[in-house]
C-alpha atoms as a PDB file:
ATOM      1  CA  UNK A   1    -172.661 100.273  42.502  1.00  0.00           C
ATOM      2  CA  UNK A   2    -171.078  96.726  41.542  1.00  0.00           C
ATOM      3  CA  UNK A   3    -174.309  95.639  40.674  1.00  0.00           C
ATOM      4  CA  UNK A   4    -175.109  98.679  38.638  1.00  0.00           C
ATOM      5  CA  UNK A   5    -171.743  98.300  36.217  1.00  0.00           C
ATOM      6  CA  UNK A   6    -172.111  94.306  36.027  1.00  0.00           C
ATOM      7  CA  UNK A   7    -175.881  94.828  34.500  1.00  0.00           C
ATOM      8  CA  UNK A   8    -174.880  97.831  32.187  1.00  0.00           C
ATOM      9  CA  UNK A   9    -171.410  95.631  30.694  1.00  0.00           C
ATOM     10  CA  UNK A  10    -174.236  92.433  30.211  1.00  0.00           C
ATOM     11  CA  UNK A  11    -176.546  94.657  28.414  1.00  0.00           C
ATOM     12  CA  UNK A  12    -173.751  96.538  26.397  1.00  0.00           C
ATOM     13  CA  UNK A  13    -172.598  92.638  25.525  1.00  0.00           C
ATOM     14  CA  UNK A  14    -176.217  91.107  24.776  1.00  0.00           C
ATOM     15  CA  UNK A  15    -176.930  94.190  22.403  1.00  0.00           C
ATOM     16  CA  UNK A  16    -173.490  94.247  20.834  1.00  0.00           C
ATOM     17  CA  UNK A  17    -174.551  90.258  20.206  1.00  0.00           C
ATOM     18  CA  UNK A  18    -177.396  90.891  18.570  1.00  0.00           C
ATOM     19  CA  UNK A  19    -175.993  93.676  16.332  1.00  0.00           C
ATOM     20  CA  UNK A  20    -173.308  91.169  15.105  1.00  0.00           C
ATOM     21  CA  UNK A  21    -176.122  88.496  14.834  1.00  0.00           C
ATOM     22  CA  UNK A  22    -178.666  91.025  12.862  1.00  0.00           C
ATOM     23  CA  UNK A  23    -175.928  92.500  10.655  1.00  0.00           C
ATOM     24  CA  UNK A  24    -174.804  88.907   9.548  1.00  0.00           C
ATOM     25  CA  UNK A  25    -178.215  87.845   8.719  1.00  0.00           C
ATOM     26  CA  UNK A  26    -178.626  89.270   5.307  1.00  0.00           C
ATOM     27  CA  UNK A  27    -176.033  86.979   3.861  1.00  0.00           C
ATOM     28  CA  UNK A  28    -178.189  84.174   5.146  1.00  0.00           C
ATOM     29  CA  UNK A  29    -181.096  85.813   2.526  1.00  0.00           C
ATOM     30  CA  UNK A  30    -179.633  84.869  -0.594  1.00  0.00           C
ATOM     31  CA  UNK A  31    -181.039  82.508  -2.553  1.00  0.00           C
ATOM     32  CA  UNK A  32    -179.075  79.298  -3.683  1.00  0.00           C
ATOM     33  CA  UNK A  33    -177.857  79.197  -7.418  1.00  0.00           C
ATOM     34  CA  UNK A  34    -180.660  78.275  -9.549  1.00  0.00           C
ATOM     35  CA  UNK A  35    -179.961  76.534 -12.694  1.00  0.00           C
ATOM     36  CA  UNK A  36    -180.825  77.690 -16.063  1.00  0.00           C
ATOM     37  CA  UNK A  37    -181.400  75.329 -18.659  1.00  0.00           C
ATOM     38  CA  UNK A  38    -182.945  74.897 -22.373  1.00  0.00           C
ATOM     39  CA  UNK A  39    -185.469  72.152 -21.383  1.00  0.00           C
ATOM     40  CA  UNK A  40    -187.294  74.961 -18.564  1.00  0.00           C
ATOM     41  CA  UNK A  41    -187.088  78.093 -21.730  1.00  0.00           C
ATOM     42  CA  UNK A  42    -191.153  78.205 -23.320  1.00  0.00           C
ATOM     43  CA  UNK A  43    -191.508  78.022 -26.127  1.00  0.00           C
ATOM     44  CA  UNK A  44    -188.388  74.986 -26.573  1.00  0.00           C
ATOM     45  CA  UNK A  45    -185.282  77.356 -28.509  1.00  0.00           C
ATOM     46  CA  UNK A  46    -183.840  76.124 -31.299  1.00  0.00           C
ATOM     47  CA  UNK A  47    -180.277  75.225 -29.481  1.00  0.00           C
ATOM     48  CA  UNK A  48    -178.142  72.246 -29.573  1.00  0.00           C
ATOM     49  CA  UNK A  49    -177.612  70.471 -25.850  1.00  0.00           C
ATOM     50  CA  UNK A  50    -174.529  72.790 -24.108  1.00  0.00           C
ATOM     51  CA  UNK A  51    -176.362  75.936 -23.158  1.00  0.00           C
ATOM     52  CA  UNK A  52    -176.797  75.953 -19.345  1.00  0.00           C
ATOM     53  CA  UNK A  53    -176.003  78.245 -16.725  1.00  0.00           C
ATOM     54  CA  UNK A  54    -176.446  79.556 -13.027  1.00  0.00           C
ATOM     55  CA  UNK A  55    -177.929  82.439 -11.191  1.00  0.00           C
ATOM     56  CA  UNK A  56    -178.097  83.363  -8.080  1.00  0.00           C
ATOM     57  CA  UNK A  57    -179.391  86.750  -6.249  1.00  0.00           C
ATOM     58  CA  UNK A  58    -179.718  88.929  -3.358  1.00  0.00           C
ATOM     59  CA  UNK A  59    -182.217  91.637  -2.890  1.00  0.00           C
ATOM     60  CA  UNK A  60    -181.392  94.997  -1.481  1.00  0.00           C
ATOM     61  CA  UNK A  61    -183.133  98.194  -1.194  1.00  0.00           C
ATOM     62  CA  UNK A  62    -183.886  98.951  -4.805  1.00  0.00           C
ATOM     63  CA  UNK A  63    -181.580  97.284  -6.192  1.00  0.00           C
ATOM     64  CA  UNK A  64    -181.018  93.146  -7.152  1.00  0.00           C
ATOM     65  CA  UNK A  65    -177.644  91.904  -6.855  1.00  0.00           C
ATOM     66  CA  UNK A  66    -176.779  88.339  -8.696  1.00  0.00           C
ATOM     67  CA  UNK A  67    -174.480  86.082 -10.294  1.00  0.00           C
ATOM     68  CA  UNK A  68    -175.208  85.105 -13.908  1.00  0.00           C
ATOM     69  CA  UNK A  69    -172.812  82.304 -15.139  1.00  0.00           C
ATOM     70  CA  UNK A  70    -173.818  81.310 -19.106  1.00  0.00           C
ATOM     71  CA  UNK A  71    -171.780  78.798 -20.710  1.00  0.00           C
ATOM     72  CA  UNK A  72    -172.849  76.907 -24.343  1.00  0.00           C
ATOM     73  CA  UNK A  73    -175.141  79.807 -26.204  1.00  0.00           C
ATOM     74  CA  UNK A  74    -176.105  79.004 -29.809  1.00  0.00           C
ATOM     75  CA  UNK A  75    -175.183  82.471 -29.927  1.00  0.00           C
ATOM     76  CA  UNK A  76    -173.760  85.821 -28.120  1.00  0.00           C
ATOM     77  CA  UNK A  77    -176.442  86.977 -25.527  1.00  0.00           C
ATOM     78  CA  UNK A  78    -178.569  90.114 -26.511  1.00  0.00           C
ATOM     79  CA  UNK A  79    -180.437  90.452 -23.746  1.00  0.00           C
ATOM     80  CA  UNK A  80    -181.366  88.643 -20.088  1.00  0.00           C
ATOM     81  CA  UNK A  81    -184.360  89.380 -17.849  1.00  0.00           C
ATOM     82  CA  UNK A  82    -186.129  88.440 -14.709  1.00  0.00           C
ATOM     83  CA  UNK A  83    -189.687  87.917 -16.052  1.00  0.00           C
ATOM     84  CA  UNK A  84    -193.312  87.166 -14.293  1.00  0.00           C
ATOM     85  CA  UNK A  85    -194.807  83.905 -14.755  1.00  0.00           C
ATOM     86  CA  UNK A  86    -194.959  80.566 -13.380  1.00  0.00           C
ATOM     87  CA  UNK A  87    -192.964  77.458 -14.817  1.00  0.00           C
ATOM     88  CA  UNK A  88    -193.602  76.390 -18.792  1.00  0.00           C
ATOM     89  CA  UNK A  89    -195.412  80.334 -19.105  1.00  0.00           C
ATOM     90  CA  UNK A  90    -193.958  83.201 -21.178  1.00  0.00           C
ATOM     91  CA  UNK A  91    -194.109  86.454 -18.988  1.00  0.00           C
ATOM     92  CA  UNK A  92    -193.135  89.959 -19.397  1.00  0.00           C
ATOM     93  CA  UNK A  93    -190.093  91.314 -17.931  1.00  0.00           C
ATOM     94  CA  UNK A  94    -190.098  92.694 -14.687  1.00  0.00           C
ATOM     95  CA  UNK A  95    -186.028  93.541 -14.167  1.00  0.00           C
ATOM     96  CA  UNK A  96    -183.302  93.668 -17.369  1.00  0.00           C
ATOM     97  CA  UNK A  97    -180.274  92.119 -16.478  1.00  0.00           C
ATOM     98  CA  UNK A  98    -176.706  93.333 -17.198  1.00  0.00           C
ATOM     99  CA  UNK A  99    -175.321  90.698 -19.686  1.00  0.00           C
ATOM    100  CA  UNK A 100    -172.057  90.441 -22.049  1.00  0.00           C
ATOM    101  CA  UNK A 101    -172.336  89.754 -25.632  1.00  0.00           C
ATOM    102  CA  UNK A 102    -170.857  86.292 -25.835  1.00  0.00           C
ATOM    103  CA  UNK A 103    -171.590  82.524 -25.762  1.00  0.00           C
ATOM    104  CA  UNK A 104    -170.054  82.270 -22.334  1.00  0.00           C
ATOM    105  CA  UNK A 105    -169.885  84.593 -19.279  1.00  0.00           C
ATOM    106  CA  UNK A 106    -169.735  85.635 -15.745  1.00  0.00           C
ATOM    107  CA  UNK A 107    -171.444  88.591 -14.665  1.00  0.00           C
ATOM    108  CA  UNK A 108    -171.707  89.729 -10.790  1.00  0.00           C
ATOM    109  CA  UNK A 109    -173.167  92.947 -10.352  1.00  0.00           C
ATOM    110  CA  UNK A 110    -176.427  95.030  -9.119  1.00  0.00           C
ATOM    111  CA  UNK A 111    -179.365  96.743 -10.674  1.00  0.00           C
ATOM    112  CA  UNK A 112    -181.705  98.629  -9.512  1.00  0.00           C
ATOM    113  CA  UNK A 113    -185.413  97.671  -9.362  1.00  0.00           C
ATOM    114  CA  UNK A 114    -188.744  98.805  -8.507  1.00  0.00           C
ATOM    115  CA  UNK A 115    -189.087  98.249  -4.453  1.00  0.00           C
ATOM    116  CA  UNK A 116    -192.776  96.992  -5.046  1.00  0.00           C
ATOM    117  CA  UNK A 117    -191.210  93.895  -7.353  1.00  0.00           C
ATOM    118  CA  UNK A 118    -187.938  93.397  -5.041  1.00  0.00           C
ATOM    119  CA  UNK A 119    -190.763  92.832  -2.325  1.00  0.00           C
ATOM    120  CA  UNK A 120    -193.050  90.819  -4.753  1.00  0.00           C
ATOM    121  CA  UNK A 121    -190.053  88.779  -5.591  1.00  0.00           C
ATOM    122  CA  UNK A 122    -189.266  87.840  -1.924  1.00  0.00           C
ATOM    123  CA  UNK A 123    -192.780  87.382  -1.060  1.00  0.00           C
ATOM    124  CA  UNK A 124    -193.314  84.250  -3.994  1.00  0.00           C
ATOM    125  CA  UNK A 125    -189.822  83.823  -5.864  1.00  0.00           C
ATOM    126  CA  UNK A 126    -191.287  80.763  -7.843  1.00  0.00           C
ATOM    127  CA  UNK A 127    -193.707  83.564  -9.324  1.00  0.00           C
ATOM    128  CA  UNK A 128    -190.675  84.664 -11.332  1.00  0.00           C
ATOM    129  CA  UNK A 129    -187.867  83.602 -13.565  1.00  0.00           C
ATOM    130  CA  UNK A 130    -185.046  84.397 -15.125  1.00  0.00           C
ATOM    131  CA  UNK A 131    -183.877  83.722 -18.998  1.00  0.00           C
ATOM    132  CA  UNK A 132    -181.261  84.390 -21.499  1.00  0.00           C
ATOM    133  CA  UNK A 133    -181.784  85.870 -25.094  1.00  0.00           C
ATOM    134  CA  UNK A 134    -179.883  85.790 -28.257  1.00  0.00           C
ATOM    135  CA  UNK A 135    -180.418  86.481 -31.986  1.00  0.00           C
ATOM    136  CA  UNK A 136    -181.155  82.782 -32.746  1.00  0.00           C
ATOM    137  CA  UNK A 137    -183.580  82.002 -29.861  1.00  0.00           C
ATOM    138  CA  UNK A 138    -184.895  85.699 -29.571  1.00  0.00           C
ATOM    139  CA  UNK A 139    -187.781  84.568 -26.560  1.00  0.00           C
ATOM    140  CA  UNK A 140    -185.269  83.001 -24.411  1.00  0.00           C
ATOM    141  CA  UNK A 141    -182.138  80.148 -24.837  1.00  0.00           C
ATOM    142  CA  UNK A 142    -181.968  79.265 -21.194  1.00  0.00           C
ATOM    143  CA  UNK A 143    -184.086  79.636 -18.314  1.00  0.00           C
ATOM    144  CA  UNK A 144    -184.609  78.874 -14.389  1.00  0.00           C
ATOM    145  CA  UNK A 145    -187.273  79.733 -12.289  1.00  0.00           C
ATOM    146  CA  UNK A 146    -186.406  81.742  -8.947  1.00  0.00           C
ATOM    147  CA  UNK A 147    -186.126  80.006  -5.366  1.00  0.00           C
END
């Protein structure tokens, strides 16, 4: 009977262990902040040198989470995207971002997305990349490829 409890309070422990180790993990899945600069945006905008910026993500079931930090626009944002191409290619947009209309901002929030691209996404993140539009660089002011 001592034998019987001491095996079922180990296995309670191990599995309560692993739930705490599982349920931590997805932390540990989000990618470092990439940087988003002028010199990565194709074709070159028409900016002076002080746009830059940061993003950095999570992906969840149907939705991406991130961190967009834009500081130095030309201009107020219009728009921002995650877009499929590789690095120094144009590519269409694959998830609109939530933005503010200014030259400088911090926006941490979620969106959802099409599963099949979250999973693309994860599967080849360097396929991908993010940008920043505004009214005097209309294809993109600042840019960083995905990690």
């Amino acid at each position: 009977m001592l034998t019987t409890h001491r095996t079922r309070t180990a296995a309670i422990a191990l599995a309560a262990a692993a739930a705490f180790t599982f349920a931590g993990s997805g932390a540990a899945n989000a990618a470092p902040a990439i940087p988003l600069t002028i010199g990565q945006e194709t074709p070159k905008p028409d900016a002076g040198p002080g746009a830059r910026g940061s993003f950095s993500y999570e992906i969840g079931v149907g939705e991406l989470c991130y961190t967009l930090d834009v500081t130095g626009l030309s201009t107020p944002a219009a728009a921002a995207h995650v877009h499929l191409a590789p690095r120094n290619v144009a590519g269409p947009v694959v998830i609109p971002l939530v933005i503010v209309n200014a030259t400088s901002f911090s926006v941490d929030t979620c969106v959802p997305a099409d599963q099949a691209v979250l999973d693309a996404i994860e599967e080849n993140p360097n396929a991908y990349y993010v940008n920043v539009h505004n009214s005097q660089n209309p294809p993109g002011e600042i840019r960083g490829q995905l990690k």
